[in-house]
C-alpha atoms as a PDB file:
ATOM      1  CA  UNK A   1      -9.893 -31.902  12.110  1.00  0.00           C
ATOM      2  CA  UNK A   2     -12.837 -30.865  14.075  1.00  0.00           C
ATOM      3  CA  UNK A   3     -12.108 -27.029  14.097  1.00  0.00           C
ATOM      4  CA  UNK A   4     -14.825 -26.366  17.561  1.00  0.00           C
ATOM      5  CA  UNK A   5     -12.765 -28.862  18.805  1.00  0.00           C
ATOM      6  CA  UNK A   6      -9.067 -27.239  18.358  1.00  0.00           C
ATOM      7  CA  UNK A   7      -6.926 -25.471  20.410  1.00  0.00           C
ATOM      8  CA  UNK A   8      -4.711 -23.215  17.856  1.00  0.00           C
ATOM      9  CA  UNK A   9      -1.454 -21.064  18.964  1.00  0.00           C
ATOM     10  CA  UNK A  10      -0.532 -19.087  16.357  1.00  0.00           C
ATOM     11  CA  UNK A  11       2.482 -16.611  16.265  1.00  0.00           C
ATOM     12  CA  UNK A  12       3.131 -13.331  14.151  1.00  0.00           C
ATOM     13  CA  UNK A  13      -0.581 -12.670  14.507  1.00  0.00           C
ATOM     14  CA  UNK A  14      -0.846  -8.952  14.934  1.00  0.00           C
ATOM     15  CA  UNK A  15      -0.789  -8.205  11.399  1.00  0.00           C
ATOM     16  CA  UNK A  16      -0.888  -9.667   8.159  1.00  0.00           C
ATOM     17  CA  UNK A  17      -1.590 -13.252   6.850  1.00  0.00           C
ATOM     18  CA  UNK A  18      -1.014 -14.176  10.703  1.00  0.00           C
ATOM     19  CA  UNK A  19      -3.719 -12.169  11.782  1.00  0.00           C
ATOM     20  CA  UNK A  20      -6.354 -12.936   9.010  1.00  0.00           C
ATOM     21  CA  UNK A  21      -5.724 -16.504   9.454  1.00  0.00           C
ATOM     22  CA  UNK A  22      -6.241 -15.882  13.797  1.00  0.00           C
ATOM     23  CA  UNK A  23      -9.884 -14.654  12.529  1.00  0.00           C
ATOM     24  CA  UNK A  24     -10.653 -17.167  10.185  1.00  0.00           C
ATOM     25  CA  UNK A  25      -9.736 -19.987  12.798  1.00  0.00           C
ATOM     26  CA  UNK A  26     -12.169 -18.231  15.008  1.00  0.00           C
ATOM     27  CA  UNK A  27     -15.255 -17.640  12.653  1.00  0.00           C
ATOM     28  CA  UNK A  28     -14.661 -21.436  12.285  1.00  0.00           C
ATOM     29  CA  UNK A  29     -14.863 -21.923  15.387  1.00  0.00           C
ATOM     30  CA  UNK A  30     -11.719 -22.942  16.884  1.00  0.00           C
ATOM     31  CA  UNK A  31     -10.385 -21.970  20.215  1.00  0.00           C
ATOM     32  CA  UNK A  32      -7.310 -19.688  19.032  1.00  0.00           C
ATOM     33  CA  UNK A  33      -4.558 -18.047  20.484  1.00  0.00           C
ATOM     34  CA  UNK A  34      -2.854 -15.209  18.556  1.00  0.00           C
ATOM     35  CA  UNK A  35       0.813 -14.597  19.691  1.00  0.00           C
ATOM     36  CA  UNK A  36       2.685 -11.838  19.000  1.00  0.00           C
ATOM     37  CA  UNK A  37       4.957  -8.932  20.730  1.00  0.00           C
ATOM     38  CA  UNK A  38       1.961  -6.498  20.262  1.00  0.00           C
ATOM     39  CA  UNK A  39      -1.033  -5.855  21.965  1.00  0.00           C
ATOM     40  CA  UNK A  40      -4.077  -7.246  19.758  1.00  0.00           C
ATOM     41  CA  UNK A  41      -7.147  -5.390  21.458  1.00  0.00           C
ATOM     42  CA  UNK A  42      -8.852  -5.884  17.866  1.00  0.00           C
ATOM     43  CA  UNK A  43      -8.340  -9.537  17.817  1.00  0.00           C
ATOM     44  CA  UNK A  44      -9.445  -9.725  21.926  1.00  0.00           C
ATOM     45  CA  UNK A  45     -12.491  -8.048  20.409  1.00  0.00           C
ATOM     46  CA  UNK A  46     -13.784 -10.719  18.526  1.00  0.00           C
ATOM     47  CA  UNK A  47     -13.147 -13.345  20.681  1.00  0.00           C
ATOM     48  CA  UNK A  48      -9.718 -14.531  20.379  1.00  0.00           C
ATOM     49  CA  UNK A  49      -7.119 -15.094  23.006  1.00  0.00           C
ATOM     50  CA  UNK A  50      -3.922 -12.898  22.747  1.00  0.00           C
ATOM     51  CA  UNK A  51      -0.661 -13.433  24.379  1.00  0.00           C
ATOM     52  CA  UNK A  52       2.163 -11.764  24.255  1.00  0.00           C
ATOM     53  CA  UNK A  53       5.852 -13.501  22.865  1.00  0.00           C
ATOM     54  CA  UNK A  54       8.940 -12.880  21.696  1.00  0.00           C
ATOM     55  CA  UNK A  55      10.081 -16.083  20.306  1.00  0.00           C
ATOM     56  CA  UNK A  56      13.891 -14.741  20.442  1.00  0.00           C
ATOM     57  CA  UNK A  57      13.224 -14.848  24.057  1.00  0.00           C
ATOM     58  CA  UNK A  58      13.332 -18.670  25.669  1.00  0.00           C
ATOM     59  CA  UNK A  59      11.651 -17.182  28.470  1.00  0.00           C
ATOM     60  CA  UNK A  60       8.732 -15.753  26.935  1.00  0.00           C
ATOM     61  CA  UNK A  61       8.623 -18.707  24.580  1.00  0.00           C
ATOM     62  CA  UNK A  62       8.219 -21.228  27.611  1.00  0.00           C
ATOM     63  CA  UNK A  63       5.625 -18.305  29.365  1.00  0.00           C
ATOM     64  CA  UNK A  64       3.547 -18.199  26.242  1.00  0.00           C
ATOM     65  CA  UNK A  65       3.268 -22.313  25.943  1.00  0.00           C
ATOM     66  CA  UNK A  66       2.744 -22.802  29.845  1.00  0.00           C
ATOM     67  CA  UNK A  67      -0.035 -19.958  29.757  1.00  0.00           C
ATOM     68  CA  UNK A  68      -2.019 -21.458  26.829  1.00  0.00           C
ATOM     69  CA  UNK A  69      -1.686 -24.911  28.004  1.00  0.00           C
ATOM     70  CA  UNK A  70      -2.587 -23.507  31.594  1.00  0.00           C
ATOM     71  CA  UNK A  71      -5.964 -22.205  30.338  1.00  0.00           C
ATOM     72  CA  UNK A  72      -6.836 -24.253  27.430  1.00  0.00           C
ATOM     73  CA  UNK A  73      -4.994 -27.873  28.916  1.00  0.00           C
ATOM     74  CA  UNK A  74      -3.246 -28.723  25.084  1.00  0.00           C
ATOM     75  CA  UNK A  75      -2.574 -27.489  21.985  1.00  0.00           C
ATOM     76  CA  UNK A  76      -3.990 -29.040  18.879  1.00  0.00           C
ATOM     77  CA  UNK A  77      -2.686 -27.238  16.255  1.00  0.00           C
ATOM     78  CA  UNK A  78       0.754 -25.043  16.608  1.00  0.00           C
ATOM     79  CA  UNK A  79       0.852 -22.238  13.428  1.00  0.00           C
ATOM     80  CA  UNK A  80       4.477 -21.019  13.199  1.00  0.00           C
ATOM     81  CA  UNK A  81       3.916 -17.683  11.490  1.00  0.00           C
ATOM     82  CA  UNK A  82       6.181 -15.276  12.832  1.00  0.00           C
ATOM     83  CA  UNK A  83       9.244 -14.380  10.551  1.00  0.00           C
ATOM     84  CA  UNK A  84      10.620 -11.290   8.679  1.00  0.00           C
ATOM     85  CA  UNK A  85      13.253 -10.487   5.545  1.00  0.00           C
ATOM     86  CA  UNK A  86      16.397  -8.807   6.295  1.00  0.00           C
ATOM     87  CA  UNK A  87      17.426  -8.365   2.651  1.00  0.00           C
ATOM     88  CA  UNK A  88      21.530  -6.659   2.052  1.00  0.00           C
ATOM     89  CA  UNK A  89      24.650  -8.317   0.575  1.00  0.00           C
ATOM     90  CA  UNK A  90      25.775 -11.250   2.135  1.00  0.00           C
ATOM     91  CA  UNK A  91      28.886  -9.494   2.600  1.00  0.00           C
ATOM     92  CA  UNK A  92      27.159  -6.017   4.107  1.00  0.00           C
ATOM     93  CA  UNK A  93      24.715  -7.445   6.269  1.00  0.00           C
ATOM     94  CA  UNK A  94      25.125  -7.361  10.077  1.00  0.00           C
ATOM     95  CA  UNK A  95      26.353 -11.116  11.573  1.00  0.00           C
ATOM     96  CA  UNK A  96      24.331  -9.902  14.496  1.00  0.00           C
ATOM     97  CA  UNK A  97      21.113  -9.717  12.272  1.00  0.00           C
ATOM     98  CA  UNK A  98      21.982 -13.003  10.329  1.00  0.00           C
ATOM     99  CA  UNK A  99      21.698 -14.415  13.589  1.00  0.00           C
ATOM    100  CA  UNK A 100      18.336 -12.715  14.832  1.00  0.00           C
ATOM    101  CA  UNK A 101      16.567 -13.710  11.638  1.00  0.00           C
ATOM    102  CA  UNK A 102      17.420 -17.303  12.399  1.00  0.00           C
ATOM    103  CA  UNK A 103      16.082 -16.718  15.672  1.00  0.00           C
ATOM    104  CA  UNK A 104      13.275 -15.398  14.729  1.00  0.00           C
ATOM    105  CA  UNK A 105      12.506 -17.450  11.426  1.00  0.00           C
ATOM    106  CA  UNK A 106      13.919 -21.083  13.115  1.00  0.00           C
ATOM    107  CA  UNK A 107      15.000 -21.564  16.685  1.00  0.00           C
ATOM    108  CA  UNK A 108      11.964 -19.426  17.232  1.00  0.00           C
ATOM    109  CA  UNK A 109       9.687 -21.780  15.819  1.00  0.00           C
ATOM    110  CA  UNK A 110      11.576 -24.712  16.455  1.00  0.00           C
ATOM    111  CA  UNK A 111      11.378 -24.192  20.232  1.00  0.00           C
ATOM    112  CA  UNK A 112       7.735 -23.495  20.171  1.00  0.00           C
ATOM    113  CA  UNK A 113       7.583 -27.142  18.814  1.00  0.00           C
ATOM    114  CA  UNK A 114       9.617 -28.894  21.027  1.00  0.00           C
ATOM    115  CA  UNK A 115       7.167 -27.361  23.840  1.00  0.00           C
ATOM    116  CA  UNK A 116       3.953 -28.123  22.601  1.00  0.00           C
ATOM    117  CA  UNK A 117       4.734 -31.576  20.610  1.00  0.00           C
ATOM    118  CA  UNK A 118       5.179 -33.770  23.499  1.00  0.00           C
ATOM    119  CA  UNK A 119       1.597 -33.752  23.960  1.00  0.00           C
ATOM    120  CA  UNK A 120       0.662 -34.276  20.654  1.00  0.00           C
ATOM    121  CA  UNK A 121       2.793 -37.062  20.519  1.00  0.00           C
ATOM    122  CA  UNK A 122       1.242 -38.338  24.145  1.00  0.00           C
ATOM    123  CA  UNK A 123      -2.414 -37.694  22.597  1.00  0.00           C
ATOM    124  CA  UNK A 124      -2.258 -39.277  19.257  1.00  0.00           C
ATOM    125  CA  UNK A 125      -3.263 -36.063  17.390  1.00  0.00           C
ATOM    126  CA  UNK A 126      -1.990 -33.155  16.443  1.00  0.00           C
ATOM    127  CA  UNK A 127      -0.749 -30.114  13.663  1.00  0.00           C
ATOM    128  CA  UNK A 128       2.219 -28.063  12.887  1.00  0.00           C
ATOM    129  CA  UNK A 129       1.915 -25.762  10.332  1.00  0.00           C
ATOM    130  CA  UNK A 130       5.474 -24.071   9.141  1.00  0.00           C
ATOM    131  CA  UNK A 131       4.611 -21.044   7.648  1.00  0.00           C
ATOM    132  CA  UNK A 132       8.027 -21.120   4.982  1.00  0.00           C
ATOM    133  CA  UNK A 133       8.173 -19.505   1.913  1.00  0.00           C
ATOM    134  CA  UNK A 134       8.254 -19.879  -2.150  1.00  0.00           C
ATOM    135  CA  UNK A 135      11.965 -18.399  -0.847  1.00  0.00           C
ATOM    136  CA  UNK A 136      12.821 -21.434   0.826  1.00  0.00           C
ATOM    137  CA  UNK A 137      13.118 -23.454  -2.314  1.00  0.00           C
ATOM    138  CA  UNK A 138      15.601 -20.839  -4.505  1.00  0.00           C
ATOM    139  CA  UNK A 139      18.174 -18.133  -3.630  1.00  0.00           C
ATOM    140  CA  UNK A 140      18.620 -14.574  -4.647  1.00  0.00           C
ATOM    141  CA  UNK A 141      21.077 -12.007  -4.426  1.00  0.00           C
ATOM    142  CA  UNK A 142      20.644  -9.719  -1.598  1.00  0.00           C
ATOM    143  CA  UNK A 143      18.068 -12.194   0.296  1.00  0.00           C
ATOM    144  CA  UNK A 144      20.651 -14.868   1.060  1.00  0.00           C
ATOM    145  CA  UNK A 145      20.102 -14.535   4.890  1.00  0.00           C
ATOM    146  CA  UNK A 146      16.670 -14.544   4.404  1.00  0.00           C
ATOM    147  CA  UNK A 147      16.556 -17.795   1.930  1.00  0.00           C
ATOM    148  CA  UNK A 148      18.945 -20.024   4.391  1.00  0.00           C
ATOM    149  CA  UNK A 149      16.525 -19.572   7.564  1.00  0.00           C
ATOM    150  CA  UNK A 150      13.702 -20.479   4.656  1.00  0.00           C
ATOM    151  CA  UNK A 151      15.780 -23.425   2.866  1.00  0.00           C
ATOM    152  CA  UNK A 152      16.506 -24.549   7.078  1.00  0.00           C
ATOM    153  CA  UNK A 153      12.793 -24.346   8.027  1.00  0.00           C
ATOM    154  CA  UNK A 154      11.501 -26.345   4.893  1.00  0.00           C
ATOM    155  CA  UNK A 155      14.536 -28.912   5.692  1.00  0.00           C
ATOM    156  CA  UNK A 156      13.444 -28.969   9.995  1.00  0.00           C
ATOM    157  CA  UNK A 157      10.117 -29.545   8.588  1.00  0.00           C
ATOM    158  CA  UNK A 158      10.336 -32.408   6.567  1.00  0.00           C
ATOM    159  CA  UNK A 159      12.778 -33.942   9.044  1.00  0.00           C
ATOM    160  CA  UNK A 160       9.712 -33.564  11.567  1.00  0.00           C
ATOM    161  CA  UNK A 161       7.389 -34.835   9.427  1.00  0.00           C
ATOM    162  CA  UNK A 162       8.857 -38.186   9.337  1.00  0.00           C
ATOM    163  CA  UNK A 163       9.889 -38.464  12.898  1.00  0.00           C
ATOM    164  CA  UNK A 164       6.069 -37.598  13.817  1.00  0.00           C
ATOM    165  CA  UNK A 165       4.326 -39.661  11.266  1.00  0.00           C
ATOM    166  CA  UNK A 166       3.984 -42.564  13.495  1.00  0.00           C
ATOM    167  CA  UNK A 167       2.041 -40.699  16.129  1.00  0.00           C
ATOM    168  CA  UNK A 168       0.045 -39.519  13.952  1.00  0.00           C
ATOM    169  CA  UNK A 169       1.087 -35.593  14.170  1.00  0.00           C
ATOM    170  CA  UNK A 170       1.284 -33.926  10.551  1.00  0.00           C
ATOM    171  CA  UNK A 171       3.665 -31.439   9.867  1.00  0.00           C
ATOM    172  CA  UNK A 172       2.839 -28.923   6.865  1.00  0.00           C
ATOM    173  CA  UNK A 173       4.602 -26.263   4.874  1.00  0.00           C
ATOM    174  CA  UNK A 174       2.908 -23.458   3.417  1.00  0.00           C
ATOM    175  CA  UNK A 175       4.567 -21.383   0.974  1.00  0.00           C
ATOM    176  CA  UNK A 176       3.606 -17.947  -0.224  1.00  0.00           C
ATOM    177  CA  UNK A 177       5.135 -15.366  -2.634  1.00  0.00           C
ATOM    178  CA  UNK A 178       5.542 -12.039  -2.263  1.00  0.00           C
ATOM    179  CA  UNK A 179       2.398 -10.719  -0.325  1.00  0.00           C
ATOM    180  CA  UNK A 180       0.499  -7.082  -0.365  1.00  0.00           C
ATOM    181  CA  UNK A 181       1.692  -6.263   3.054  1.00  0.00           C
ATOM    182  CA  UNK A 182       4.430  -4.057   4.141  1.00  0.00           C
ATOM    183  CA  UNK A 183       6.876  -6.696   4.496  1.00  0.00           C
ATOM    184  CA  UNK A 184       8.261  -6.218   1.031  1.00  0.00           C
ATOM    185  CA  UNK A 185       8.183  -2.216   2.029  1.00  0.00           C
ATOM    186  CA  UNK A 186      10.055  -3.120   4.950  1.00  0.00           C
ATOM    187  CA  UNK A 187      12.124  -5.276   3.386  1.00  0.00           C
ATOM    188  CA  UNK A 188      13.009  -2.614   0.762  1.00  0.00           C
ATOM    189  CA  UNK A 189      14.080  -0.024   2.944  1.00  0.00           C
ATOM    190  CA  UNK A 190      16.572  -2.486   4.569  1.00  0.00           C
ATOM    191  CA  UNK A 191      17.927  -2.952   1.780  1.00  0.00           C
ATOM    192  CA  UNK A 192      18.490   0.033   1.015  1.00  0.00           C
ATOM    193  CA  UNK A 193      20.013   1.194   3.765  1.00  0.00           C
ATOM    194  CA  UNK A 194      22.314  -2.528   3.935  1.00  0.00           C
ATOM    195  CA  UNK A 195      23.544  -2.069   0.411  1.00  0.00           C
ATOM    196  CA  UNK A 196      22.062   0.842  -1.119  1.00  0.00           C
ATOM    197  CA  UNK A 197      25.049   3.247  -1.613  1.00  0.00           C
ATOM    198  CA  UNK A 198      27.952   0.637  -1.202  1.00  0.00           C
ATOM    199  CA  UNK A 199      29.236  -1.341  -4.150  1.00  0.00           C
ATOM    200  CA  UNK A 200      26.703  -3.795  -5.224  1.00  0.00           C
ATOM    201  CA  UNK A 201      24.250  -0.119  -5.184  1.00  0.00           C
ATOM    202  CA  UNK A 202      22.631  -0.309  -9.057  1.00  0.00           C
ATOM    203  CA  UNK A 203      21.507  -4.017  -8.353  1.00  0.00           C
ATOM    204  CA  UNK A 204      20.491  -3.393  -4.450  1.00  0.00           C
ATOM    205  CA  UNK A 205      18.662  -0.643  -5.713  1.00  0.00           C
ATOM    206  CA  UNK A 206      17.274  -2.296  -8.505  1.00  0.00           C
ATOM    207  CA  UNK A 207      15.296  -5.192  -6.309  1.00  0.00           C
ATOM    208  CA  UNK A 208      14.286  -2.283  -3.665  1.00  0.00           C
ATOM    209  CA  UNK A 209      12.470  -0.864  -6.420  1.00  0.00           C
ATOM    210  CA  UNK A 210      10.944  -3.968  -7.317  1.00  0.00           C
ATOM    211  CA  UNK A 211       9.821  -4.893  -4.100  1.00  0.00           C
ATOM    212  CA  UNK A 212       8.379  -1.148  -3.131  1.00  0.00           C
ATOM    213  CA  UNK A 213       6.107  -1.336  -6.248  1.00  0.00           C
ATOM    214  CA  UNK A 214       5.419  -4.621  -6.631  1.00  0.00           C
ATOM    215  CA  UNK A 215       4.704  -5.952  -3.381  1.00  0.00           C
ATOM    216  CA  UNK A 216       1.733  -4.031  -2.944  1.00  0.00           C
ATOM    217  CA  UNK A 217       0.490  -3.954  -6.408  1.00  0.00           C
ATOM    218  CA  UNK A 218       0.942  -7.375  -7.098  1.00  0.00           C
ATOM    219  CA  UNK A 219       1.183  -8.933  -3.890  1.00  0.00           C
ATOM    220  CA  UNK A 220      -0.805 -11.737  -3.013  1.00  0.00           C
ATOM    221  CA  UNK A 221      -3.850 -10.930  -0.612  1.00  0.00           C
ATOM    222  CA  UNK A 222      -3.119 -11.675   2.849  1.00  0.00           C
ATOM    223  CA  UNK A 223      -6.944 -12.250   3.816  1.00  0.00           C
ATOM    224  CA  UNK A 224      -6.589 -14.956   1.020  1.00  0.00           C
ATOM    225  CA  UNK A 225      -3.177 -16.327   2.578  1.00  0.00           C
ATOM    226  CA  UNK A 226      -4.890 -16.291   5.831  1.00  0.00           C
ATOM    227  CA  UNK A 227      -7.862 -18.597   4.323  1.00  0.00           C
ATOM    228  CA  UNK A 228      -5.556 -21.151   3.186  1.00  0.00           C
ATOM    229  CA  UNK A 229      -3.843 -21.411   6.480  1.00  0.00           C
ATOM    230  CA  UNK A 230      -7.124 -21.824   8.336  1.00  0.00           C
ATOM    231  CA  UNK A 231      -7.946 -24.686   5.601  1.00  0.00           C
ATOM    232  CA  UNK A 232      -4.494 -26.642   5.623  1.00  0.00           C
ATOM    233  CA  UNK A 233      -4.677 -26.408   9.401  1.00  0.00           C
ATOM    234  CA  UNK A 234      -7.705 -28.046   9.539  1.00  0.00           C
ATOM    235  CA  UNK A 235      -8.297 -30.801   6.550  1.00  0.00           C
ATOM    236  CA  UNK A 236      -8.435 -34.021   7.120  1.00  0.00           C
ATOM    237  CA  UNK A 237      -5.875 -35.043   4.780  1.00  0.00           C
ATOM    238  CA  UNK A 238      -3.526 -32.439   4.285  1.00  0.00           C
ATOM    239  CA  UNK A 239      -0.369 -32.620   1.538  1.00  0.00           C
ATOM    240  CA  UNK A 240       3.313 -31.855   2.698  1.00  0.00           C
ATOM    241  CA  UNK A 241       3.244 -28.887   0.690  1.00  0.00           C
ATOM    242  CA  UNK A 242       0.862 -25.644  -0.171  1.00  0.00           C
ATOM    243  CA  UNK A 243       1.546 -22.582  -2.221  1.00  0.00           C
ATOM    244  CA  UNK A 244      -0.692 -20.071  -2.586  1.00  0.00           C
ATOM    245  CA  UNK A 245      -0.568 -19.205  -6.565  1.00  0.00           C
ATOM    246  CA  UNK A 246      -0.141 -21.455  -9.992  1.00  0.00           C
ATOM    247  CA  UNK A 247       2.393 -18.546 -10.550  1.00  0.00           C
ATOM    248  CA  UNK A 248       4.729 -19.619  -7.681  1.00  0.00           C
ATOM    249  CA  UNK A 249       4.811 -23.536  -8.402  1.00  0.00           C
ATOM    250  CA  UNK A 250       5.442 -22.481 -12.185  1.00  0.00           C
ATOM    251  CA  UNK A 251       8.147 -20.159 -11.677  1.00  0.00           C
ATOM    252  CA  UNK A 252       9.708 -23.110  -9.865  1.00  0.00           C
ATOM    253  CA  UNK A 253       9.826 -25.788 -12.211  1.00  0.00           C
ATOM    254  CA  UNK A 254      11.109 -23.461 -14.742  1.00  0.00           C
ATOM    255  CA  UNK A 255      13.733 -22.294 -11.689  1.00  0.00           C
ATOM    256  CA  UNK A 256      14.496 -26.303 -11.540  1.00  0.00           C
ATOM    257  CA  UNK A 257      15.194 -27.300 -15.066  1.00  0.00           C
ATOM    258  CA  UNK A 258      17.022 -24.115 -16.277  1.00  0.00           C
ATOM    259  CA  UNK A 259      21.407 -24.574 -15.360  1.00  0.00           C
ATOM    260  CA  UNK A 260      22.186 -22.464 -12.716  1.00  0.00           C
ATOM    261  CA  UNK A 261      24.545 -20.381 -14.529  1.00  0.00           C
ATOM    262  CA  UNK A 262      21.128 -19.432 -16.955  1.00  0.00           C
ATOM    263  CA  UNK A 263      19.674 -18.978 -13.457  1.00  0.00           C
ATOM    264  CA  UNK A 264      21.958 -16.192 -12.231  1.00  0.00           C
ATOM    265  CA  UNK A 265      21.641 -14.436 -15.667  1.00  0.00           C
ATOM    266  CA  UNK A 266      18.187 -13.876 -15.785  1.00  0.00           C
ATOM    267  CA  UNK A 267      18.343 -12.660 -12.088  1.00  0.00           C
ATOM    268  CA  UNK A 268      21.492 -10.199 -12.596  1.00  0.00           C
ATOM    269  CA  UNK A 269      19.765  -9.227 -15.544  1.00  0.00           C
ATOM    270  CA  UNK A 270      16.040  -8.277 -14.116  1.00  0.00           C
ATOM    271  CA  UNK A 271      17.914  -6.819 -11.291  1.00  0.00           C
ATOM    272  CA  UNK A 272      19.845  -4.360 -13.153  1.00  0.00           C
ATOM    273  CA  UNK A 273      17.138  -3.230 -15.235  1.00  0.00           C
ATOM    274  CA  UNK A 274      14.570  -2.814 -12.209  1.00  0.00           C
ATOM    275  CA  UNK A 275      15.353   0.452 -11.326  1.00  0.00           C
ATOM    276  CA  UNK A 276      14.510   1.948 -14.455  1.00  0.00           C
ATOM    277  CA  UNK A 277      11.430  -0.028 -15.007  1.00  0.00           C
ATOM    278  CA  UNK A 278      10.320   1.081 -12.251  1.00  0.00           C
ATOM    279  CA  UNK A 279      10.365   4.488 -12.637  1.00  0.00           C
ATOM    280  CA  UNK A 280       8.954   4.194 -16.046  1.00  0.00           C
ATOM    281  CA  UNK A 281       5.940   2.356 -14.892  1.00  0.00           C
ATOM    282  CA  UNK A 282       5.636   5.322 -12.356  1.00  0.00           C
ATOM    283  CA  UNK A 283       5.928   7.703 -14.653  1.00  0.00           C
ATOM    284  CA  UNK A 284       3.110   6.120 -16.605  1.00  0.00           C
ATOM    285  CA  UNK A 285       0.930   4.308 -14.460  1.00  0.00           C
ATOM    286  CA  UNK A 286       0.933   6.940 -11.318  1.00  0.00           C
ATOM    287  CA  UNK A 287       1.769   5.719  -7.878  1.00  0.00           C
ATOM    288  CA  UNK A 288      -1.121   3.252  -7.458  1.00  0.00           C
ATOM    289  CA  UNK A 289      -0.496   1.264 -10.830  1.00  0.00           C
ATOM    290  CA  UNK A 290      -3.588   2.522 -12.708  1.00  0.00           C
ATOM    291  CA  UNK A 291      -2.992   5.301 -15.651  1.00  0.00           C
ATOM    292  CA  UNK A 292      -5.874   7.586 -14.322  1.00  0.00           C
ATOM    293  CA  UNK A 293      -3.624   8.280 -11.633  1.00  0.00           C
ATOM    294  CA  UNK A 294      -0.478   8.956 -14.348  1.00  0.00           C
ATOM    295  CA  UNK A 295      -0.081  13.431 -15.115  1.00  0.00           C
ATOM    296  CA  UNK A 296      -2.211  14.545 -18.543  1.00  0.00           C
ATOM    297  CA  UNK A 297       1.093  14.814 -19.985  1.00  0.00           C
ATOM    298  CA  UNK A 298       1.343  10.752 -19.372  1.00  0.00           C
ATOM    299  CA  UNK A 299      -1.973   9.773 -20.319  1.00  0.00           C
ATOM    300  CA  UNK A 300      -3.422   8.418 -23.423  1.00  0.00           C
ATOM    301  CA  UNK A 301      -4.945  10.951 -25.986  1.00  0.00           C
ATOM    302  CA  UNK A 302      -8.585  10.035 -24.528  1.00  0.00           C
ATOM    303  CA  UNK A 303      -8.200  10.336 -20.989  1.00  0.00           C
ATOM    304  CA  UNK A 304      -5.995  13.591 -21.629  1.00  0.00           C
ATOM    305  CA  UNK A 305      -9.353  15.104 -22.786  1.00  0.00           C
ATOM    306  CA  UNK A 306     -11.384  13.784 -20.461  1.00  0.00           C
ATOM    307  CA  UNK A 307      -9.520  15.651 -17.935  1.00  0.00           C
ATOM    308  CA  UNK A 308      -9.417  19.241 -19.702  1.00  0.00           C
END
């Protein structure tokens, strides 16, 4: 696809993979339009067009579509971006925020689709790219809420994908792991304060842990994530499916030929050792993950003398 030629929406673009991906569009040219509940004076800046939406909000769903295709007369290609974990035992977690993150991780982006697909349909042409997750294709504890609206996006997508094929309108799935962002700091702190102190506490606090020090050390980059969005929106030939690391698709296929039961081991197991992992690699690595930043008393015999 012609990217000076596209019209892009894109929602969940004030921060993030959403927003690098907004920027990308637009150095390649494209005619984008970064969605979001926040202002974006840094992305108006530079170029792109900014609107604001709620996607739990029909009416500001149907604003937002009727304002882009008001100015720009069609949308090309629609990013669905916009989504957040609420992580807590199934049991623990609010029904009332079970429901928003469906709203906000599927009838969000499902209505945004049903708007702006008619006229790809009419045209002959056209992109939706479901921003999912490696989350979407296994379930852990504590992010059960979270994995359904994933496992019901990848399953709306594929359904889509077929109905669409014969108007030639693609429908494709990106999948990322855990990125360097605050959503897994976010995400933590729910948790902790879901499940935290109640009885599933040494395994809540276990994965909190996890996600708190691993997210951003490990994380994938979002400026990368944003790159492969731009590209998968706009290749020619584009598979069904993208994930952003050979670490992902591997951890997968192990995921799919190992019984379940061996499954929920390994998890229970990692989970209940986390905590204490964590703190040990703290202890020894410092804060940031590199040992210069662990005390003298932590470091190595070397860098203890280096330092007096």
């Amino acid at each position: 696809m012609d990217a000076e030629n596209a019209v892009v929406v894109i929602t969940g673009a004030s921060s993030g993979m959403g927003r690098e991906a907004a920027l990308e569009l637009n150095r390649r040219g494209a005619t984008v339009y970064a969605a979001a509940r926040r202002a974006m004076p840094d992305l108006e800046d530079v170029g792109i067009h900014t609107v604001s939406l709620d996607v739990t909000d029909d009416t500001s769903i149907t604003a937002a579509v009727e304002h882009v295709l008001g100015e720009a007369g069609r949308v090309d290609i629609l990013i669905n971006n916009a989504g957040y974990g609420s992580y807590g035992a199934i049991e623990e977690l609010p029904i009332d925020e079970a429901r928003r993150q469906f709203e906000v991780n599927v009838f969000g982006a499902m209505r945004l689709t049903q708007l702006v697909v008619g006229g790809m349909r009419e045209r002959g042409h056209g992109r939706i790219v479901n921003v999912s997750s490696v989350g979407g294709k296994f379930s852990m504890a504590f992010g059960g809420w979270y994995h359904a609206t994933k496992h019901a996006l990848e399953a709306l997508s594929d359904a889509l994908r077929q109905e669409l094929k014969q108007f030639n309108v693609d429908v494709v799935i990106v999948e990322p792991g855990l990125v360097a962002t605050d959503w897994p700091i976010i995400a933590a702190r729910n948790l902790r304060d879901v499940s935290g102190d109640g009885p599933y506490g040494p395994i809540a606090r276990g994965l909190a842990s996890a996600f708190e020090y691993g997210g951003p050390r490990f994380g994938a980059d979002a400026t990368d994530l944003g790159r492969l969005i731009a590209d998968v929106s706009l290749t020619d030939h584009p598979r069904t499916r993208y994930r952003n690391s050979l670490g992902n698709a591997a951890m997968l296929t192990l995921m799919k030929f190992l019984p379940g039961r061996a499954t929920d081991a390994i998890i229970l197991r990692a989970l209940g050792k986390a905590d204490d992992l964590v703190t040990r690699m703290r202890e020894k690595f410092g804060e940031d993950g590199s040992e210069e930043e662990a005390s003298a008393e932590e470091r190595p015999d070397s860098a203890r003398s280096a330092v007096g």
